[in-house]
N, C-alpha and C. Protein backbone atom coordinates (compact mmCIF):
# COMPACT_ATOMS: atom_id res chain seq x y z
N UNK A 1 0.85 -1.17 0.00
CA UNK A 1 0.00 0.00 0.00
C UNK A 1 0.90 1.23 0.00
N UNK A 2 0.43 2.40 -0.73
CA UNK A 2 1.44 3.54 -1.11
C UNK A 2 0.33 4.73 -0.45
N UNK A 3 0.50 5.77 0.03
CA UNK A 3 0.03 7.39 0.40
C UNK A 3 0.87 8.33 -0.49
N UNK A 4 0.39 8.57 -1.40
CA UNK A 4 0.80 9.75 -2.14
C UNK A 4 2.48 9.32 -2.74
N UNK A 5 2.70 7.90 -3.11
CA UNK A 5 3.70 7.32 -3.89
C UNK A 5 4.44 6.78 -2.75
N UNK A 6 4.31 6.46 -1.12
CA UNK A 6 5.62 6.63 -0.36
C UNK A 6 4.79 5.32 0.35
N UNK A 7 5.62 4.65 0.44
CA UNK A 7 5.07 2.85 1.19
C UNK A 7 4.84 3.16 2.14
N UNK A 8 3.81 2.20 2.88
CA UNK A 8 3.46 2.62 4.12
C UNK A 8 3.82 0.73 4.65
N UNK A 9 3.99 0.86 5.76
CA UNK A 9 4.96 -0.06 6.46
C UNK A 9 3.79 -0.27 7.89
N UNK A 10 3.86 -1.48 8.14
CA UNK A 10 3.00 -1.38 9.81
C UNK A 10 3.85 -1.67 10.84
N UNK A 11 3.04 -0.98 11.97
CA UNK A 11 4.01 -0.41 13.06
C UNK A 11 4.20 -1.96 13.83
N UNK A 12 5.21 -2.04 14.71
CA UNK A 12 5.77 -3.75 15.02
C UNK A 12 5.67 -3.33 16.76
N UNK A 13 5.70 -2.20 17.49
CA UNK A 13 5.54 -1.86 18.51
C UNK A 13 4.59 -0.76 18.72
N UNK A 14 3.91 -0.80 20.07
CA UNK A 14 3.07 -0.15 20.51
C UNK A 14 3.20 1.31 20.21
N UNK A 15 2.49 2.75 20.19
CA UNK A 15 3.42 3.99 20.49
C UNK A 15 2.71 4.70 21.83
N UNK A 16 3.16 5.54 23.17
CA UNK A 16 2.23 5.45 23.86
C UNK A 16 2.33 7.37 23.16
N UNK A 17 1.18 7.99 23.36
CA UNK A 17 0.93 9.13 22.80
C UNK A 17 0.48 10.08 24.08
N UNK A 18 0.83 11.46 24.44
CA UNK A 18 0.70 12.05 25.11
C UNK A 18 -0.07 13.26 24.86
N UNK A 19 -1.51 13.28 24.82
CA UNK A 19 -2.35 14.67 24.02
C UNK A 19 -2.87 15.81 25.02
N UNK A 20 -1.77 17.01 25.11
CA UNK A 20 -1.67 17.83 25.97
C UNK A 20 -2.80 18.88 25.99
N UNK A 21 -3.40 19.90 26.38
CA UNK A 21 -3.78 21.03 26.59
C UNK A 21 -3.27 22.09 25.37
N UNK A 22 -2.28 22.66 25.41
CA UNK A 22 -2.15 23.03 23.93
C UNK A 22 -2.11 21.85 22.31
N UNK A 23 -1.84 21.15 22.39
CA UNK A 23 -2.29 20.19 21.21
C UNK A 23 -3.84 20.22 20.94
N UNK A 24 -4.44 20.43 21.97
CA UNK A 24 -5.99 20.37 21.74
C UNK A 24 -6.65 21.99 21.20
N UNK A 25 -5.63 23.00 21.87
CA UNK A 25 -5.98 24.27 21.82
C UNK A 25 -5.10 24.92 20.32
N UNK A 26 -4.55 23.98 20.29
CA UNK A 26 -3.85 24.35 18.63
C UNK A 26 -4.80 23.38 17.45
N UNK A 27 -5.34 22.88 17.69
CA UNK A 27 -5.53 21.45 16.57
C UNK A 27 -7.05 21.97 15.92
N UNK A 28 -6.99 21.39 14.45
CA UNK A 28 -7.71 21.83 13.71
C UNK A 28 -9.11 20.96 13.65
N UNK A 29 -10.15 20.93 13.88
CA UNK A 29 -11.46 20.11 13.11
C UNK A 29 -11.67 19.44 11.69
N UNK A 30 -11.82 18.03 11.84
CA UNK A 30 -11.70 17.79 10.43
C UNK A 30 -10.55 17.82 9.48
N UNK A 31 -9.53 17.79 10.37
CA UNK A 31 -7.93 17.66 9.57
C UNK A 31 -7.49 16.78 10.37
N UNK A 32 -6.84 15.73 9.32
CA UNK A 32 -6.06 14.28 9.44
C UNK A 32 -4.60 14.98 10.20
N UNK A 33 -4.56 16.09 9.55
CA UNK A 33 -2.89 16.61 9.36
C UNK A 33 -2.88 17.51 10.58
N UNK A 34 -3.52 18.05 10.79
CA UNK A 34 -3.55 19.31 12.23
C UNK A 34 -4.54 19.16 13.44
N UNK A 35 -5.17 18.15 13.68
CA UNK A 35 -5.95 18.06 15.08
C UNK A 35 -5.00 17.69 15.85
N UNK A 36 -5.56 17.61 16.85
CA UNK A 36 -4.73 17.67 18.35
C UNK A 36 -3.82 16.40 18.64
N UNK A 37 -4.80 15.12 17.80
CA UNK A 37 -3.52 13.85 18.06
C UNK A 37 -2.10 13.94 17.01
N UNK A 38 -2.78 14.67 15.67
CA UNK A 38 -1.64 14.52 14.94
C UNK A 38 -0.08 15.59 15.69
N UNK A 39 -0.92 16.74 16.04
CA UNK A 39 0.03 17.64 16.85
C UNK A 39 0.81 17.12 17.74
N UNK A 40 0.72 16.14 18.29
CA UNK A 40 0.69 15.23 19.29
C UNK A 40 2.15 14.64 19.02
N UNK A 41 1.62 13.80 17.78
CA UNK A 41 2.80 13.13 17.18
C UNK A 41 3.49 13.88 16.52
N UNK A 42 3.30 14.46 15.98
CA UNK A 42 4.86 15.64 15.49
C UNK A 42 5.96 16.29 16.79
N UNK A 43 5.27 16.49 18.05
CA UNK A 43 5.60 17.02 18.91
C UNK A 43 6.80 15.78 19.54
N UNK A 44 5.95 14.12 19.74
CA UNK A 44 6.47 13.60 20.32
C UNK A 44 7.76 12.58 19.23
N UNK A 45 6.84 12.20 18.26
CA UNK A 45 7.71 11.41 17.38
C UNK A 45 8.78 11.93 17.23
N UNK A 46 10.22 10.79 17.21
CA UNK A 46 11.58 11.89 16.54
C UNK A 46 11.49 11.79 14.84
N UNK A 47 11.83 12.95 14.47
CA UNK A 47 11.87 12.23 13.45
C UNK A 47 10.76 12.20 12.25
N UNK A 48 9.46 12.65 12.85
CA UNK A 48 8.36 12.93 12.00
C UNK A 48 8.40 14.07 11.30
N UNK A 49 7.46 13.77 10.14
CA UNK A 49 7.38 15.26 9.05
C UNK A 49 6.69 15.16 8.77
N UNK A 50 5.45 14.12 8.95
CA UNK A 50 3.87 14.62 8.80
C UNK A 50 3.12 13.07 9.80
N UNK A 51 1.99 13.43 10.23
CA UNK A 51 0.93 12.72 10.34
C UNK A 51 -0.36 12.95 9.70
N UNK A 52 -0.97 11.73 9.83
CA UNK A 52 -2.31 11.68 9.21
C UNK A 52 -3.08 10.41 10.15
N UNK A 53 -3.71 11.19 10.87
CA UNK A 53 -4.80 11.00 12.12
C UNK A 53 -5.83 10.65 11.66
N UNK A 54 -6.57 9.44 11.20
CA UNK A 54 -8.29 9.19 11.15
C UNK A 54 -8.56 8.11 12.16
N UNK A 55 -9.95 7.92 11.95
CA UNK A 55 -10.57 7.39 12.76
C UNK A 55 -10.37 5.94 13.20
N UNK A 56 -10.03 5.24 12.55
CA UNK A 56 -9.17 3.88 13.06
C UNK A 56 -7.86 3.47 12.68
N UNK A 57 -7.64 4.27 11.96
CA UNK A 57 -6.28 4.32 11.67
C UNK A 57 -5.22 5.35 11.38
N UNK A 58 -3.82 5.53 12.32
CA UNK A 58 -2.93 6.32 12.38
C UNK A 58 -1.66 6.30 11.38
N UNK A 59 -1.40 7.38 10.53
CA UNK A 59 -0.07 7.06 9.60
C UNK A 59 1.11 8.28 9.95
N UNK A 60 2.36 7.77 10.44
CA UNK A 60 3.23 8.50 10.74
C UNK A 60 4.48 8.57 10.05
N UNK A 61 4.50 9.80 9.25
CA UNK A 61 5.72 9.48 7.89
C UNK A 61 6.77 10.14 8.63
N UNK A 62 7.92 9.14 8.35
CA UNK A 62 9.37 9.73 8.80
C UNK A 62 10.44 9.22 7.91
N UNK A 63 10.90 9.57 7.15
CA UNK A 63 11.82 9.89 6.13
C UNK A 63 11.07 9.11 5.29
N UNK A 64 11.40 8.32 4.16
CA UNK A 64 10.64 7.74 2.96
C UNK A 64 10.12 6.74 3.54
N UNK A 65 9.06 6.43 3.99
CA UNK A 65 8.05 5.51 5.05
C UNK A 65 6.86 6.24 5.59
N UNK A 66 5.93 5.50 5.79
CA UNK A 66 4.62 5.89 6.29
C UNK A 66 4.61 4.53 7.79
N UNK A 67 4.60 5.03 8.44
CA UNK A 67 4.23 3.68 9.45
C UNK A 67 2.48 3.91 10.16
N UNK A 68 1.70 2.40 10.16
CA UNK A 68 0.43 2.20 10.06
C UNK A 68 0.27 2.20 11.44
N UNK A 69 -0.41 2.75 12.37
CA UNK A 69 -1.13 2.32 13.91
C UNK A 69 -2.35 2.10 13.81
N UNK A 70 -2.53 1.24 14.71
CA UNK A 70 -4.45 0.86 15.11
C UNK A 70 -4.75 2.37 16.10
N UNK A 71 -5.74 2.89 15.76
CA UNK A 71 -6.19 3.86 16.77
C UNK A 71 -7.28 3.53 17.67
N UNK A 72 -6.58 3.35 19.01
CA UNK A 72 -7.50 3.17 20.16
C UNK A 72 -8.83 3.60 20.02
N UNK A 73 -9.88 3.22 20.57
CA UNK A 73 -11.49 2.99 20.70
C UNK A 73 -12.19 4.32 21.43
N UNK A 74 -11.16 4.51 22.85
CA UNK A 74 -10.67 5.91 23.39
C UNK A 74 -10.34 7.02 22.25
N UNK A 75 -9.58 7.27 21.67
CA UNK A 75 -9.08 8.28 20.82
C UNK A 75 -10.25 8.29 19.68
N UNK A 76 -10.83 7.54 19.20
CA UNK A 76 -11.85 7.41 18.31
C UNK A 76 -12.62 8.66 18.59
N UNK A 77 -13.23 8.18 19.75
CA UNK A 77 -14.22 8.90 20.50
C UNK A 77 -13.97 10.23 20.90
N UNK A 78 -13.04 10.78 21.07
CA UNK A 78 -12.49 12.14 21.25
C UNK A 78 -12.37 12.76 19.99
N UNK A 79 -12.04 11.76 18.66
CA UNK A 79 -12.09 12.42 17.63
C UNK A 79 -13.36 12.97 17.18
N UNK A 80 -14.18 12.06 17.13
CA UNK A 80 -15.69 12.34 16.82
C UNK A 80 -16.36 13.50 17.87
N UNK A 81 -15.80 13.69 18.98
CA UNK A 81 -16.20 14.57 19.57
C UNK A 81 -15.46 16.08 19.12
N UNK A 82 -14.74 16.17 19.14
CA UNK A 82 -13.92 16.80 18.94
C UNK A 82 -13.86 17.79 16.72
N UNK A 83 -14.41 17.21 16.52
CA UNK A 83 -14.81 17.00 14.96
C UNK A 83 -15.81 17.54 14.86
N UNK A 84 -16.85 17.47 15.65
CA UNK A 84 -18.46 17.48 16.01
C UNK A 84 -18.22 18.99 16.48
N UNK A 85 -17.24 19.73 17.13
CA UNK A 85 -17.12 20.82 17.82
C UNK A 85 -17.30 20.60 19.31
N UNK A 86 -17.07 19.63 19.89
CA UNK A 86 -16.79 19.67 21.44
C UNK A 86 -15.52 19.03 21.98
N UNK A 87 -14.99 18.80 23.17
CA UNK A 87 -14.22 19.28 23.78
C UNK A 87 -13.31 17.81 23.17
N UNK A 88 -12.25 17.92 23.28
CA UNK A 88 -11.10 16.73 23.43
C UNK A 88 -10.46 16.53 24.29
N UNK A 89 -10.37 15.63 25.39
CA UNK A 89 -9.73 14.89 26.66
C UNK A 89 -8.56 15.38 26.39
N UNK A 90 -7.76 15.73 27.34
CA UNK A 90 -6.00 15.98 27.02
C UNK A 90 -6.17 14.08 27.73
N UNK A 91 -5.00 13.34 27.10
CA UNK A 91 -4.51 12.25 28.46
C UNK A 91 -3.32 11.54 27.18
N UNK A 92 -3.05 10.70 27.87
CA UNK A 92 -2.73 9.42 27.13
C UNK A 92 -3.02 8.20 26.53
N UNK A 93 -2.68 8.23 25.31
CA UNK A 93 -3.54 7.15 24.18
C UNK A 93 -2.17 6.35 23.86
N UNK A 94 -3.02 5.02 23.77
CA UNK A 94 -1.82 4.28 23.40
C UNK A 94 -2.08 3.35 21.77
N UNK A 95 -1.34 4.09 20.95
CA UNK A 95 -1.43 3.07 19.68
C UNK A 95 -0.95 2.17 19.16
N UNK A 96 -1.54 1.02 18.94
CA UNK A 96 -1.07 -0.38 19.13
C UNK A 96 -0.87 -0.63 17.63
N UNK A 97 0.02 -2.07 17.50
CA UNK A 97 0.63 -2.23 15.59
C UNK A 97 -1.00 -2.26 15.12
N UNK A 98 -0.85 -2.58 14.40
CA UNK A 98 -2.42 -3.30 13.22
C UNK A 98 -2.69 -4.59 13.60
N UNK A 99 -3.35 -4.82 13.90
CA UNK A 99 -3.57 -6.51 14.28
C UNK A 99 -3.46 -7.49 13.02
N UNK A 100 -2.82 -7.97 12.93
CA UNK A 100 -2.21 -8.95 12.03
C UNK A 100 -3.40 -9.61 11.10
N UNK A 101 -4.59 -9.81 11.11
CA UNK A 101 -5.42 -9.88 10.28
C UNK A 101 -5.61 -8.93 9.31
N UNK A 102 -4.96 -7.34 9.71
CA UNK A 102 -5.80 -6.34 8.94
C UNK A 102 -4.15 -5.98 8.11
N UNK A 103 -3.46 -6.60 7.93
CA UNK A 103 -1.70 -6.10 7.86
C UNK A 103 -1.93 -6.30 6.54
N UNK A 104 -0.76 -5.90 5.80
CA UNK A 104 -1.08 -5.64 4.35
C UNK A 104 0.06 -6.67 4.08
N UNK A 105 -0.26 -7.50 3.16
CA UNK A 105 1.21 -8.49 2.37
C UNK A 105 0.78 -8.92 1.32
N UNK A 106 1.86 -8.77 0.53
CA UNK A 106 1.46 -9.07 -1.17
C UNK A 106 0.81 -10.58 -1.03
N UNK A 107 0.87 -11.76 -0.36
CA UNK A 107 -0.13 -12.84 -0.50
C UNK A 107 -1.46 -12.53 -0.45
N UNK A 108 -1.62 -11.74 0.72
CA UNK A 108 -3.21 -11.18 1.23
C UNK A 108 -3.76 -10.33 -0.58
N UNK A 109 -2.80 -9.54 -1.01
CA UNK A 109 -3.34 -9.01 -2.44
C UNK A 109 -3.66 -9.66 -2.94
N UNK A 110 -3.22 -11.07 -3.36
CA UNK A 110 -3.30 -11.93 -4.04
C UNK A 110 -4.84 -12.61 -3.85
N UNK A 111 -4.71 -13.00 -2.96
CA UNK A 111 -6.20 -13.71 -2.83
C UNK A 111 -7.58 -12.75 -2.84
N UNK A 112 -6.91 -11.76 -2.50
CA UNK A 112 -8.04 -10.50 -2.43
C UNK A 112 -8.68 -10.24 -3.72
N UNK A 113 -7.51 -10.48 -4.49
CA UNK A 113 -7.81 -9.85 -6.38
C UNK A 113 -8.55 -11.43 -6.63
N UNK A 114 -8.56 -12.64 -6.67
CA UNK A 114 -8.89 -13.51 -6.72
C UNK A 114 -10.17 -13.75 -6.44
N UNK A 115 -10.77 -13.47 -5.35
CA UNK A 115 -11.98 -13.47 -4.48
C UNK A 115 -12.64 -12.61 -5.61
N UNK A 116 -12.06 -11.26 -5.52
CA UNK A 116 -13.23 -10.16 -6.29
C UNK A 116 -13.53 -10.70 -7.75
N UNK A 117 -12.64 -11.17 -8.13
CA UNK A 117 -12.57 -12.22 -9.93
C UNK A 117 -14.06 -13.08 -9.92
N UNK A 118 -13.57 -13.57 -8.39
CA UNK A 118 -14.93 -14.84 -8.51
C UNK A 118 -16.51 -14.24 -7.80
N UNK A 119 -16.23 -13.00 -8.07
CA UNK A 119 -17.39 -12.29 -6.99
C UNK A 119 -17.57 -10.93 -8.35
N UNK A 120 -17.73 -10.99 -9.44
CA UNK A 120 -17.50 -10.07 -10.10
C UNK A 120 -17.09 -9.31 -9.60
N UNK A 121 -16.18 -8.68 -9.66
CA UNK A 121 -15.21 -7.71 -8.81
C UNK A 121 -15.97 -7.04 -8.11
N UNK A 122 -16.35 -7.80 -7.21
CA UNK A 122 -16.73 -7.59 -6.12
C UNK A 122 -18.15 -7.29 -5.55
N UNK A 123 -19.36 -7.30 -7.02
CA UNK A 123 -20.20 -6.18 -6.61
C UNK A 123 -21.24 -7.16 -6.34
N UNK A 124 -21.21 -8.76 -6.63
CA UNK A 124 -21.76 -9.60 -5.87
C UNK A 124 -21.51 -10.42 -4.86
N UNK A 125 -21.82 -10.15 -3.78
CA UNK A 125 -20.95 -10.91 -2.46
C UNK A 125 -21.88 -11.77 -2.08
N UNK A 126 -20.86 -12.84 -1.60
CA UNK A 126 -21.18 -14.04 -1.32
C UNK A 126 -22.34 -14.29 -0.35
N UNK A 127 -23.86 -14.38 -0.44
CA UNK A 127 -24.50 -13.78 1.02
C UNK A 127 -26.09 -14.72 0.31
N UNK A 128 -26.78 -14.82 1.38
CA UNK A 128 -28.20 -15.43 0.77
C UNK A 128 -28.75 -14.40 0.49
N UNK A 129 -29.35 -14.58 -1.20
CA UNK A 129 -30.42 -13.37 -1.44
C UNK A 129 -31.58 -13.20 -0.75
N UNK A 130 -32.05 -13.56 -0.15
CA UNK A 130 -32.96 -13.51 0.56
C UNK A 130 -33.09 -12.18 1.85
N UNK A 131 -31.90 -12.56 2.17
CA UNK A 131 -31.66 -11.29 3.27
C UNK A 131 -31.45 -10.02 3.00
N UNK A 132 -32.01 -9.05 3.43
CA UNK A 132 -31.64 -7.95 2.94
C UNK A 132 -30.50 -7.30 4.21
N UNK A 133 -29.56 -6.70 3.38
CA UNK A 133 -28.79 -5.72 4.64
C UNK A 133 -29.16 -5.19 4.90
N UNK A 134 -29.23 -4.69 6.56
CA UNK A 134 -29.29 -3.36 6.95
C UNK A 134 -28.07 -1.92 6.17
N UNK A 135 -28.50 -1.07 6.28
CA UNK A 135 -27.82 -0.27 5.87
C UNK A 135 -26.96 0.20 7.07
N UNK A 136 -25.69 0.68 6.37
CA UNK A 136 -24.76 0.90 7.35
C UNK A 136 -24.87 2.31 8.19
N UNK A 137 -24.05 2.58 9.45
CA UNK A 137 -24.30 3.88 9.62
C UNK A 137 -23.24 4.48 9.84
N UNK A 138 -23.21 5.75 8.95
CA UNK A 138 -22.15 6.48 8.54
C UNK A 138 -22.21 7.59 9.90
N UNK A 139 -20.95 7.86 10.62
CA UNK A 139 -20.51 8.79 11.17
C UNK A 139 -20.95 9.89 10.57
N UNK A 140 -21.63 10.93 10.88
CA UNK A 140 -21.36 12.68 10.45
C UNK A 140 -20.91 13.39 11.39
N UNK A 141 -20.35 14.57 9.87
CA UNK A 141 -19.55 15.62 10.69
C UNK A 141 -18.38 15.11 11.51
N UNK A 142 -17.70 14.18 10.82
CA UNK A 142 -15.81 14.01 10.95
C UNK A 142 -15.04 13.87 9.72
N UNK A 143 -14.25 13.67 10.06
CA UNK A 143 -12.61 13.99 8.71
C UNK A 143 -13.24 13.16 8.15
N UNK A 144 -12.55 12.70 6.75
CA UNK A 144 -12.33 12.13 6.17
C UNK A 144 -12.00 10.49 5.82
N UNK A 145 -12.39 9.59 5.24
CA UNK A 145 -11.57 8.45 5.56
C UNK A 145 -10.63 8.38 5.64
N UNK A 146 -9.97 7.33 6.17
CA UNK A 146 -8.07 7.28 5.58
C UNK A 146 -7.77 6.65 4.46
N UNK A 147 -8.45 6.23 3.52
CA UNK A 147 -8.02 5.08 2.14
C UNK A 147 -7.84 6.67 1.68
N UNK A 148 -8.81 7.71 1.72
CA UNK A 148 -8.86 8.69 0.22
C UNK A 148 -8.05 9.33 -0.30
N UNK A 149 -6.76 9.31 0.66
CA UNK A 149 -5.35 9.46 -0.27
C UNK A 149 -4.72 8.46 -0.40
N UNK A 150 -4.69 7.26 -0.02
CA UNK A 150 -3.78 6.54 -0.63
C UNK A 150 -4.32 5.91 -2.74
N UNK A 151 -3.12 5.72 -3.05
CA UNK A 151 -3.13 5.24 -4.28
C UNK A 151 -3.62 3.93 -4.60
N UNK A 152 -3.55 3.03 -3.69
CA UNK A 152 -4.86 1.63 -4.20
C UNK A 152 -5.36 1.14 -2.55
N UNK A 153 -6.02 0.26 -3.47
CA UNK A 153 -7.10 -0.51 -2.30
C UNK A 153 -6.00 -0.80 -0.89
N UNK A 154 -6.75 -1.10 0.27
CA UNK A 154 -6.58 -1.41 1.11
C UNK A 154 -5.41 -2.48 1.58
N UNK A 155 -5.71 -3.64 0.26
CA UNK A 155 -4.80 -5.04 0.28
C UNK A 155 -4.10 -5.20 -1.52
N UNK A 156 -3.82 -3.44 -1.65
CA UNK A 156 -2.73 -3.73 -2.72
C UNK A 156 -3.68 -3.80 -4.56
N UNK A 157 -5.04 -3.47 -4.61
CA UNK A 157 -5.23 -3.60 -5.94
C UNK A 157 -5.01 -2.75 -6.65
């Protein structure tokens, strides 16, 4: 998986994150790049030259690399609040690697492109017709996803 041409790599250790009183009083609404956690990590990371903060997932670029974090359930929730126009917790968040199911490796592409082949790419999924889905429910009034800058799918298509 690439962000704007530059690999993104998943993180192999925890990071613990420290989101102060000014990080919250500097940080922007609805920006991946300037709310209060990304401020956070520029402040604390060595070595950083950008973040990009969404809602379940954290990307921290430091020299030609993007490294991937899971974003705590906690921090979620401050985002959405915080996005929404109310307050953001100062404390400590701790962001953990990607859980190894969700990790990106050219095998996982592989079967992924495979699956969608046998699923017409994708737009019939495997499910009893009979059932209808519920429809999903979309968050309002927060950032952005995190796929919408990167350059392909999730698992490399």
């Amino acid at each position: 998986m690439k962000i704007d041409g530059i690999e993104v790599v998943d993180a192999r250790k925890p990071l613990s994150l420290k989101i102060g009183k000014k990080d919250i009083g500097r940080g922007s609404v609805k920006n991946p790049y300037v709310c209060a956690a990304a401020r956070a990590i520029m402040r604390q990371v060595p070595n950083a030259t950008q973040a990009k903060v969404h809602m379940s997932k954290i990307y921290i670029k430091t020299g030609k690399k993007w490294t991937r974090y899971q974003a705590p359930a906690s921090l979620r929730t401050e985002i959405v609040s915080f996005d929404r126009g109310g307050a953001f917790e100062a404390g400590e968040y701790l962001l953990a690697p990607v859980p190894s199911a969700q990790r990106y490796t050219p095998e996982k592409a592989g079967h992924y492109r495979e699956w969608l082949a046998k699923t017409d790419n994708g737009s019939k999924l495997l499910r009893p017709k009979t059932k209808k889905r519920r429809a999903a429910h979309k968050v309002a009034g927060i950032r952005e996803h995190a796929m919408s800058g990167c350059t392909q799918t999730p698992l490399g298509g």
